[in-house]
PDB file of N, CA and C in Angstrom:
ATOM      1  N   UNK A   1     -34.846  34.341 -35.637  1.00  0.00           N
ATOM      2  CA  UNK A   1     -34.312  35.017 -34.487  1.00  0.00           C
ATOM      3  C   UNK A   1     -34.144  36.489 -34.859  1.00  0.00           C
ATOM      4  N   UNK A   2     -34.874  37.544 -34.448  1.00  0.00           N
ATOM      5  CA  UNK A   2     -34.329  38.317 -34.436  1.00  0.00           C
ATOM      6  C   UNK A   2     -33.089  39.679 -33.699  1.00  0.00           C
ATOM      7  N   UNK A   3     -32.969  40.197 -33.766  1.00  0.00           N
ATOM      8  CA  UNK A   3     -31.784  40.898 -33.559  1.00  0.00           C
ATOM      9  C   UNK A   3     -31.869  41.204 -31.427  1.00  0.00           C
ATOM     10  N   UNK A   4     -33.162  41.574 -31.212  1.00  0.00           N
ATOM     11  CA  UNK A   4     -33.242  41.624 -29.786  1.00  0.00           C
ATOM     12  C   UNK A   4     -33.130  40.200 -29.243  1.00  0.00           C
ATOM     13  N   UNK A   5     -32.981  39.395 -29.917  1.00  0.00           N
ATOM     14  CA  UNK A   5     -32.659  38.365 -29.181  1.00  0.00           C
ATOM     15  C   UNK A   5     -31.730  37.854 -28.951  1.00  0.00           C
ATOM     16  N   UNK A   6     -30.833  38.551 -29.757  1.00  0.00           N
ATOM     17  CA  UNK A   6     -29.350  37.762 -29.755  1.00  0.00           C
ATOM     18  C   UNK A   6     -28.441  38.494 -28.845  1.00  0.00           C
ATOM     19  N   UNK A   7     -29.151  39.641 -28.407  1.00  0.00           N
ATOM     20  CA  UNK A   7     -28.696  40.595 -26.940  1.00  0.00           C
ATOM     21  C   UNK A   7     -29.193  39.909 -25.894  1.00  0.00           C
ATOM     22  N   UNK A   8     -30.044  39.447 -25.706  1.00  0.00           N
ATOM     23  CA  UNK A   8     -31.042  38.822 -24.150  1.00  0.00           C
ATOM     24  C   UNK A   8     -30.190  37.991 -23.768  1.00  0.00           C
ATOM     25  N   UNK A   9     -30.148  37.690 -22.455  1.00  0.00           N
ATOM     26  CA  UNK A   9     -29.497  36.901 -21.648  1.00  0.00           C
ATOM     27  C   UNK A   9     -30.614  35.466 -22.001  1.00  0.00           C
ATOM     28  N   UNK A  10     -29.869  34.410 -21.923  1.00  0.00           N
ATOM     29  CA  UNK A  10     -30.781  33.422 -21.776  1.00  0.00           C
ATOM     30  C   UNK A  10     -30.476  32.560 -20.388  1.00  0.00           C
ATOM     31  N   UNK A  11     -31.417  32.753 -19.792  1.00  0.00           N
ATOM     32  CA  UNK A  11     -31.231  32.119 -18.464  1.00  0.00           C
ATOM     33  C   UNK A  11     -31.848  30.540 -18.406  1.00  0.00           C
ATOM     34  N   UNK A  12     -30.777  30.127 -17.542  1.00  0.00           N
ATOM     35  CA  UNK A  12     -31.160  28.667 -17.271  1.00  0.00           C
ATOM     36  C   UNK A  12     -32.130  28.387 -16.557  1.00  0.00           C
ATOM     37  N   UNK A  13     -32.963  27.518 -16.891  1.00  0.00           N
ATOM     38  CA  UNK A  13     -34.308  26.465 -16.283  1.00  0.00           C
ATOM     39  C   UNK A  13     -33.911  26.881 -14.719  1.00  0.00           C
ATOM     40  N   UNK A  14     -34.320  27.309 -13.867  1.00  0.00           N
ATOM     41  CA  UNK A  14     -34.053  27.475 -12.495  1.00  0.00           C
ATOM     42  C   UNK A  14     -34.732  26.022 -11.691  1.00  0.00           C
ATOM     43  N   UNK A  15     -35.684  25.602 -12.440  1.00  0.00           N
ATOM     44  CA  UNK A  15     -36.289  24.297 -11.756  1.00  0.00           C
ATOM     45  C   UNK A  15     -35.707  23.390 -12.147  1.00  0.00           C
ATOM     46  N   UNK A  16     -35.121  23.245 -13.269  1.00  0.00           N
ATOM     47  CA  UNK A  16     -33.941  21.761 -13.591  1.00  0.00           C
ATOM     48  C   UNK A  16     -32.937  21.750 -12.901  1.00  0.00           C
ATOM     49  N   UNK A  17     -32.017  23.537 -12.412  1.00  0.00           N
ATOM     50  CA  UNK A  17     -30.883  23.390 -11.744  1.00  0.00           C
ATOM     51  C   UNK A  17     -31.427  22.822 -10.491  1.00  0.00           C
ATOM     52  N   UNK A  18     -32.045  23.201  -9.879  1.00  0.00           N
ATOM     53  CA  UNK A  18     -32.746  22.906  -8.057  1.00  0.00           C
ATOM     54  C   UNK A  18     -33.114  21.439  -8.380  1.00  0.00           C
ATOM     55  N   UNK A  19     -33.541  20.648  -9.046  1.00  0.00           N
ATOM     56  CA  UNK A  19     -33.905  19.580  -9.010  1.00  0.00           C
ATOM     57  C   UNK A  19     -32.475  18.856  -9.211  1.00  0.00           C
ATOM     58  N   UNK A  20     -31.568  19.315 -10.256  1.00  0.00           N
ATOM     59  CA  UNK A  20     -30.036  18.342  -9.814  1.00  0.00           C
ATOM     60  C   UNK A  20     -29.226  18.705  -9.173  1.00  0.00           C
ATOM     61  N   UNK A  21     -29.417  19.496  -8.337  1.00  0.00           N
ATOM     62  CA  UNK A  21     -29.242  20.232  -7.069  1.00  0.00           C
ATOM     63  C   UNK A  21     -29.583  19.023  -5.872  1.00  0.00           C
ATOM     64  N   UNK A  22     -30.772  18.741  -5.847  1.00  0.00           N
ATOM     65  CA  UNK A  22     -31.438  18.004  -4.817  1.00  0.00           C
ATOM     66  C   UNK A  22     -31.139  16.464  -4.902  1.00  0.00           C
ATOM     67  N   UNK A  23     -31.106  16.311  -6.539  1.00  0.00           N
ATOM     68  CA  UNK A  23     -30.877  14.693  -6.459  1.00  0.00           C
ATOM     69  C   UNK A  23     -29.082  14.594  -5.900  1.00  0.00           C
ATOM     70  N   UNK A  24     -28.553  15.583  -5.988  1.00  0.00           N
ATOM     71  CA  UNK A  24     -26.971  15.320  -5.374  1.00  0.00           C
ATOM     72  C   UNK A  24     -27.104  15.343  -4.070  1.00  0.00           C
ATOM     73  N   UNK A  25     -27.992  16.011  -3.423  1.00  0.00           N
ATOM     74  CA  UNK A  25     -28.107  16.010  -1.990  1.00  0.00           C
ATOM     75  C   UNK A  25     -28.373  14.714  -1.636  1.00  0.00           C
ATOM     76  N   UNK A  26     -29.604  14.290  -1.996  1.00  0.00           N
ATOM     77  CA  UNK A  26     -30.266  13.110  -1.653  1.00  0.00           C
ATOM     78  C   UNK A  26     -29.291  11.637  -1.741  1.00  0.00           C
ATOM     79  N   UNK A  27     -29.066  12.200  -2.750  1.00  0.00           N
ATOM     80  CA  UNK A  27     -27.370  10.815  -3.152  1.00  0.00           C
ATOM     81  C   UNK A  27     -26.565  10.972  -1.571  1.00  0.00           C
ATOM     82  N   UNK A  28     -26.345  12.249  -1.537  1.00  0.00           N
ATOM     83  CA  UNK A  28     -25.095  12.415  -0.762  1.00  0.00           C
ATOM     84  C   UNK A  28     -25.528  11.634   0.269  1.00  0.00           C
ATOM     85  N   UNK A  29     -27.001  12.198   0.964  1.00  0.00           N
ATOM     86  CA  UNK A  29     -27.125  11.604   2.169  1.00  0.00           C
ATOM     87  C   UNK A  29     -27.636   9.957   2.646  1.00  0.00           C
ATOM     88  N   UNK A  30     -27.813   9.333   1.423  1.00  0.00           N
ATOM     89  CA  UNK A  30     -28.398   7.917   1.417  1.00  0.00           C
ATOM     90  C   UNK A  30     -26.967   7.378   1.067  1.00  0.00           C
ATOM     91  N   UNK A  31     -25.791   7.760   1.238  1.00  0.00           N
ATOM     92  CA  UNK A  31     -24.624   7.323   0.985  1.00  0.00           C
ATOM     93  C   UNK A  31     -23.978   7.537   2.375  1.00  0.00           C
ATOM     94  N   UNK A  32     -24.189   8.421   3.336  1.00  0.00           N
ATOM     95  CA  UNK A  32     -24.480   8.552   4.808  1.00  0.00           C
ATOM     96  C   UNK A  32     -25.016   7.749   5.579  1.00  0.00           C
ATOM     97  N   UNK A  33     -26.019   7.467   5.283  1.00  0.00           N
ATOM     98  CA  UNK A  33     -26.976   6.715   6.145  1.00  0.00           C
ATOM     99  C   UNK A  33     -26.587   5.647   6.801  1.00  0.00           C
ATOM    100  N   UNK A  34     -25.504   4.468   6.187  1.00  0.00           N
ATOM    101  CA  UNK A  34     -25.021   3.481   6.186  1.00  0.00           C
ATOM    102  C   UNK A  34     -23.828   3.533   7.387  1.00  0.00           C
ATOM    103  N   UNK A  35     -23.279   4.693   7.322  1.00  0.00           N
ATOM    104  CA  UNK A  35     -22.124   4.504   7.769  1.00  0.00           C
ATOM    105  C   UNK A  35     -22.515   5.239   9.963  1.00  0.00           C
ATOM    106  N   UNK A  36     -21.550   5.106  10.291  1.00  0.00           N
ATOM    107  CA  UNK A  36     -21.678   5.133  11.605  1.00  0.00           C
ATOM    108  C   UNK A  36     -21.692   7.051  11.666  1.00  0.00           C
ATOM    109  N   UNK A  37     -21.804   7.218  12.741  1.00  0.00           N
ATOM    110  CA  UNK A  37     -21.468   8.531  13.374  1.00  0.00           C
ATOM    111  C   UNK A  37     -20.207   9.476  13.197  1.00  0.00           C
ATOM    112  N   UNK A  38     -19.147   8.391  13.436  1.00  0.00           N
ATOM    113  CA  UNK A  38     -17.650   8.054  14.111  1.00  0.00           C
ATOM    114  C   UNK A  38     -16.913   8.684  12.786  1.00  0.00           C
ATOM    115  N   UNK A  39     -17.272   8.358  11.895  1.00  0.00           N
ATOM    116  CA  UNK A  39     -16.785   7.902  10.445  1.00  0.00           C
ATOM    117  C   UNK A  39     -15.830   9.282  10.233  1.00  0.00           C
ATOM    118  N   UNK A  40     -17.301  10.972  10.031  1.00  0.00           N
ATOM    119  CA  UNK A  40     -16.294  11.831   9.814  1.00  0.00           C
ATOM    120  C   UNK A  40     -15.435  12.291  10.405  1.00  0.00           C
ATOM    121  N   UNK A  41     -15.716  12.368  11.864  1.00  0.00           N
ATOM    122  CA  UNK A  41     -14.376  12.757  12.883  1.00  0.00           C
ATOM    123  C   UNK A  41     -13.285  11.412  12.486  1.00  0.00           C
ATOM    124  N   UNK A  42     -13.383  10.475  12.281  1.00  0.00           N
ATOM    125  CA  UNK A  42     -12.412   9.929  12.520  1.00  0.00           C
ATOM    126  C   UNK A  42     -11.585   9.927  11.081  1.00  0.00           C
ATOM    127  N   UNK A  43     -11.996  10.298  10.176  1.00  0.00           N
ATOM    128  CA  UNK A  43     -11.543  10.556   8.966  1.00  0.00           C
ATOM    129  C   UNK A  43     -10.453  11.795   9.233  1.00  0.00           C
ATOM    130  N   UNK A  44     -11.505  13.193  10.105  1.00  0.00           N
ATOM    131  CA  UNK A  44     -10.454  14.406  10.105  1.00  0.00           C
ATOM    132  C   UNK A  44      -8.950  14.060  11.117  1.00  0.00           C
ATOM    133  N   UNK A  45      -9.483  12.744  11.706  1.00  0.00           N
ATOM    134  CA  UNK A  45      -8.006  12.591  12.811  1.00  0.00           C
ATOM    135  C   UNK A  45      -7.450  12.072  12.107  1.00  0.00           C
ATOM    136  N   UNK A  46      -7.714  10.764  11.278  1.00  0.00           N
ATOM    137  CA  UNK A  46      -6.719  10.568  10.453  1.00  0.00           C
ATOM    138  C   UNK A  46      -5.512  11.124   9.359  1.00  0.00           C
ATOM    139  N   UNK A  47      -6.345  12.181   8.884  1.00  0.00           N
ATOM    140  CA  UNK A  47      -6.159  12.887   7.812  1.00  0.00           C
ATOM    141  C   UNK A  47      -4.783  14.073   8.795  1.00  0.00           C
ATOM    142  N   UNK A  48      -4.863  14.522   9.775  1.00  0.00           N
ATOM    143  CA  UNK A  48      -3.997  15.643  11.141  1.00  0.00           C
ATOM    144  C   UNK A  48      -2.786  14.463  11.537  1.00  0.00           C
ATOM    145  N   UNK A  49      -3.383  13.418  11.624  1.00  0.00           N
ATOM    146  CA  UNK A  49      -1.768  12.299  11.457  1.00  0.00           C
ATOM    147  C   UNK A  49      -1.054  11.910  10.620  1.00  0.00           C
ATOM    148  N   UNK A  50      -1.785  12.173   9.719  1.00  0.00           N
ATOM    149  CA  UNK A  50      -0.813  11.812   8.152  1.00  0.00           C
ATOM    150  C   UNK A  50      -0.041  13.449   8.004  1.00  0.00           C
ATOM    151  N   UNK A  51      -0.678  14.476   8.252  1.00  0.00           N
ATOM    152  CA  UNK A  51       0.074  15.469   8.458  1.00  0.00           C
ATOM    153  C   UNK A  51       1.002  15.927   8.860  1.00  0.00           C
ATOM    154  N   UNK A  52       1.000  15.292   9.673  1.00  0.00           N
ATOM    155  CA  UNK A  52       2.285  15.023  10.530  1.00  0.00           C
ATOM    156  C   UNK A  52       3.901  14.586   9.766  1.00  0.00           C
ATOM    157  N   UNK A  53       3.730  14.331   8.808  1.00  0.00           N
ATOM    158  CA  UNK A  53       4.571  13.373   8.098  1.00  0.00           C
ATOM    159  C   UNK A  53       4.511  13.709   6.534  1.00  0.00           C
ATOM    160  N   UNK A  54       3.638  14.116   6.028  1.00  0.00           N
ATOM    161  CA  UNK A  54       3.316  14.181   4.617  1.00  0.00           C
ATOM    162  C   UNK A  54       1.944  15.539   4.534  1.00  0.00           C
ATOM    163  N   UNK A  55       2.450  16.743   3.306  1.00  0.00           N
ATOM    164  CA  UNK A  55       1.825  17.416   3.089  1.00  0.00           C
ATOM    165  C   UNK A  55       0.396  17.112   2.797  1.00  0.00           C
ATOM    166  N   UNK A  56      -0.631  16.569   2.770  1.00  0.00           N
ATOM    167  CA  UNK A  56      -1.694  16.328   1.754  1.00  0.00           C
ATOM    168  C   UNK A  56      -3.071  16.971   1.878  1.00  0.00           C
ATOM    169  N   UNK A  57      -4.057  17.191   0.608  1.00  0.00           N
ATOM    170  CA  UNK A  57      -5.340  18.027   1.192  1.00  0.00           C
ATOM    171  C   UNK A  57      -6.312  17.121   1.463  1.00  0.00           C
ATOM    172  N   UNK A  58      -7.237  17.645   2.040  1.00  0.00           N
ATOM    173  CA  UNK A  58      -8.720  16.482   2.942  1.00  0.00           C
ATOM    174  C   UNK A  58      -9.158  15.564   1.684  1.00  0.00           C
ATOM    175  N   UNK A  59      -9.134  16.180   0.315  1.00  0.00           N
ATOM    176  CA  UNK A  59      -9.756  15.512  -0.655  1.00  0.00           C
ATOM    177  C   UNK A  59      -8.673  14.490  -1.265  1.00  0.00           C
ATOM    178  N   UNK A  60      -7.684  13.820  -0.726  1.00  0.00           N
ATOM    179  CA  UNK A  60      -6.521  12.900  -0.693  1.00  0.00           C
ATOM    180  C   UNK A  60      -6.928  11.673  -0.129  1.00  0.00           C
ATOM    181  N   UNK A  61      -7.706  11.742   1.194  1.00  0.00           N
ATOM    182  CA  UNK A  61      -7.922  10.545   2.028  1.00  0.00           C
ATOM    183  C   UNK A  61      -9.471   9.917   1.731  1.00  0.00           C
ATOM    184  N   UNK A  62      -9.670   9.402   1.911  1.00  0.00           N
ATOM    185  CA  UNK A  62     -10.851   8.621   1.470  1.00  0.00           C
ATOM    186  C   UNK A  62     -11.129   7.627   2.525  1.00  0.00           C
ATOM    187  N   UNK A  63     -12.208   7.596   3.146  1.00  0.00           N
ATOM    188  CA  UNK A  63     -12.422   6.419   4.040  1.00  0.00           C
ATOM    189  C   UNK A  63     -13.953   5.345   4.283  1.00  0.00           C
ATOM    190  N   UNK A  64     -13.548   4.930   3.986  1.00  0.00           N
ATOM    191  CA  UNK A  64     -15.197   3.995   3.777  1.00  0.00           C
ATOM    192  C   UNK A  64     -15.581   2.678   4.804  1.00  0.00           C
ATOM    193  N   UNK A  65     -16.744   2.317   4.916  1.00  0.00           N
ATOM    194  CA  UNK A  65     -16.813   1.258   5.866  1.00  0.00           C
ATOM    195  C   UNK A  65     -17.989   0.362   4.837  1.00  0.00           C
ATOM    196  N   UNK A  66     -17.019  -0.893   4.914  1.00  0.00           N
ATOM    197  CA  UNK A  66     -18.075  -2.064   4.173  1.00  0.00           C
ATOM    198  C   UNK A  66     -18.431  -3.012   5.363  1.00  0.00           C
ATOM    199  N   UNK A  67     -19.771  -3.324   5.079  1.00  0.00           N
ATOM    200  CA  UNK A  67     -20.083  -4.413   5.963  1.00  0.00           C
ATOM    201  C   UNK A  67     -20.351  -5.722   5.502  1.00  0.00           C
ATOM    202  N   UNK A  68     -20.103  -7.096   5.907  1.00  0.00           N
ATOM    203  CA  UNK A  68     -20.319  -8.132   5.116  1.00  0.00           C
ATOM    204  C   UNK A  68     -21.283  -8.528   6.552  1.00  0.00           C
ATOM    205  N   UNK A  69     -21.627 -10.401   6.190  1.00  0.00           N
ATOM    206  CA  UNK A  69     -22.573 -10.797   7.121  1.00  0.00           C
ATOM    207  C   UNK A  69     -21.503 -10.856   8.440  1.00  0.00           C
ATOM    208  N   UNK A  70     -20.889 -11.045   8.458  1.00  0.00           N
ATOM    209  CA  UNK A  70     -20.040 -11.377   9.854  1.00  0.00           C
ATOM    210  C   UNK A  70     -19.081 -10.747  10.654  1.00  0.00           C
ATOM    211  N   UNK A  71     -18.653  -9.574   9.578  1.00  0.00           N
ATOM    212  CA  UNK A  71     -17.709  -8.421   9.788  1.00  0.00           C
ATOM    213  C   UNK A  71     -18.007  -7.465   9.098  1.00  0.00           C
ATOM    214  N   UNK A  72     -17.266  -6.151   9.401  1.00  0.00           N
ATOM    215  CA  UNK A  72     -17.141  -4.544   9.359  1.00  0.00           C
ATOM    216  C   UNK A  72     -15.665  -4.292   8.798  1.00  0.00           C
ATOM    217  N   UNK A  73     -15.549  -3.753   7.788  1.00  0.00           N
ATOM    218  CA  UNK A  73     -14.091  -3.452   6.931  1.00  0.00           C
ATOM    219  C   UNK A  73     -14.146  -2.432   6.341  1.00  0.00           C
ATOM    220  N   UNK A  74     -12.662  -1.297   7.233  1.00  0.00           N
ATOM    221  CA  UNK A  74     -12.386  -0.019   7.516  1.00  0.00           C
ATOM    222  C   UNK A  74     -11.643  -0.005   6.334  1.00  0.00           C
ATOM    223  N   UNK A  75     -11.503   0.777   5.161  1.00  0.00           N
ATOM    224  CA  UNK A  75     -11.139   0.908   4.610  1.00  0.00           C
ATOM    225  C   UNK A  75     -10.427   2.539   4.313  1.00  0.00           C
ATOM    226  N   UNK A  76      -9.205   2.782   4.033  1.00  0.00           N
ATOM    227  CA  UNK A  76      -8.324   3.699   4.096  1.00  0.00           C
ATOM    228  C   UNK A  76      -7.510   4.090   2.683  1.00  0.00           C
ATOM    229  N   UNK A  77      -8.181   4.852   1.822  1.00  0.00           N
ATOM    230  CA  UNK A  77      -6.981   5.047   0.708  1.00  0.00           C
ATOM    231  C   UNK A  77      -6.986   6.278   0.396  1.00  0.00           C
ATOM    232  N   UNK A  78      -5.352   6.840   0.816  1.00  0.00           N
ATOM    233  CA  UNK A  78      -4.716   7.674   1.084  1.00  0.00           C
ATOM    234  C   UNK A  78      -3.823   7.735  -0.317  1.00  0.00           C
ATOM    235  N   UNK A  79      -4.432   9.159  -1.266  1.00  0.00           N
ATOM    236  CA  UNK A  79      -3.073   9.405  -2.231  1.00  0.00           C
ATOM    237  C   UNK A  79      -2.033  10.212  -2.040  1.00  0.00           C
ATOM    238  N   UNK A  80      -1.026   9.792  -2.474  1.00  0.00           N
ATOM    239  CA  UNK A  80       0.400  10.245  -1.510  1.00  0.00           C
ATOM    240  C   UNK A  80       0.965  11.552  -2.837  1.00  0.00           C
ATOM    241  N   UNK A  81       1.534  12.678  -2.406  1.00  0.00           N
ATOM    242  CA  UNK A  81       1.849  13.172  -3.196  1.00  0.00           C
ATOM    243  C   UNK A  81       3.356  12.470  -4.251  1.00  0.00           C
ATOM    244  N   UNK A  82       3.705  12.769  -5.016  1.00  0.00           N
ATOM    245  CA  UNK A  82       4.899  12.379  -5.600  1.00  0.00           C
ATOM    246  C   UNK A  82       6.039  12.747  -5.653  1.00  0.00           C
ATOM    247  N   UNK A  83       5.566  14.193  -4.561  1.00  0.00           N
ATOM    248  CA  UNK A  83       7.126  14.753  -4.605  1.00  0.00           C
ATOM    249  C   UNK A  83       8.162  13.840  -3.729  1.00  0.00           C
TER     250      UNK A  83
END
């Protein structure tokens, strides 16, 4: 190594970042796909009623929908602060 090199910036792979860039997208949205329309609005109403009552931020509530063969199960878990 010599000495001009240990000044140079070394920049990151720009095609490795964009590619795990994309596979998070792609996750994100095949994790979408499943669920209804309804899901995020009804997440932000939930989340404005708990407000009501208890401080908490959007990344607190969590809401998911499982489906089995015969039923649909709404699932709700809400972390509560401790104060």
């Amino acid at each position: 190594m010599s000495l001009l090199d240990y000044f140079r910036s070394k920049k990151p792979a720009t095609a490795s970042i964009a590619k795990e860039r994309l596979q998070i997208i792609v996750a994100h949205e095949r994790g979408r796909r499943d669920q209804p329309d309804y899901l995020p609005q009804l997440q932000q109403e939930l989340i404005a009623v708990i407000r009501k009552y208890v401080q908490i931020d959007d990344d607190m509530v969590q809401v998911q929908l499982d489906k089995n063969d015969s039923c649909s199960v709404l699932e709700l878990n809400v972390t509560l602060p401790e104060d």
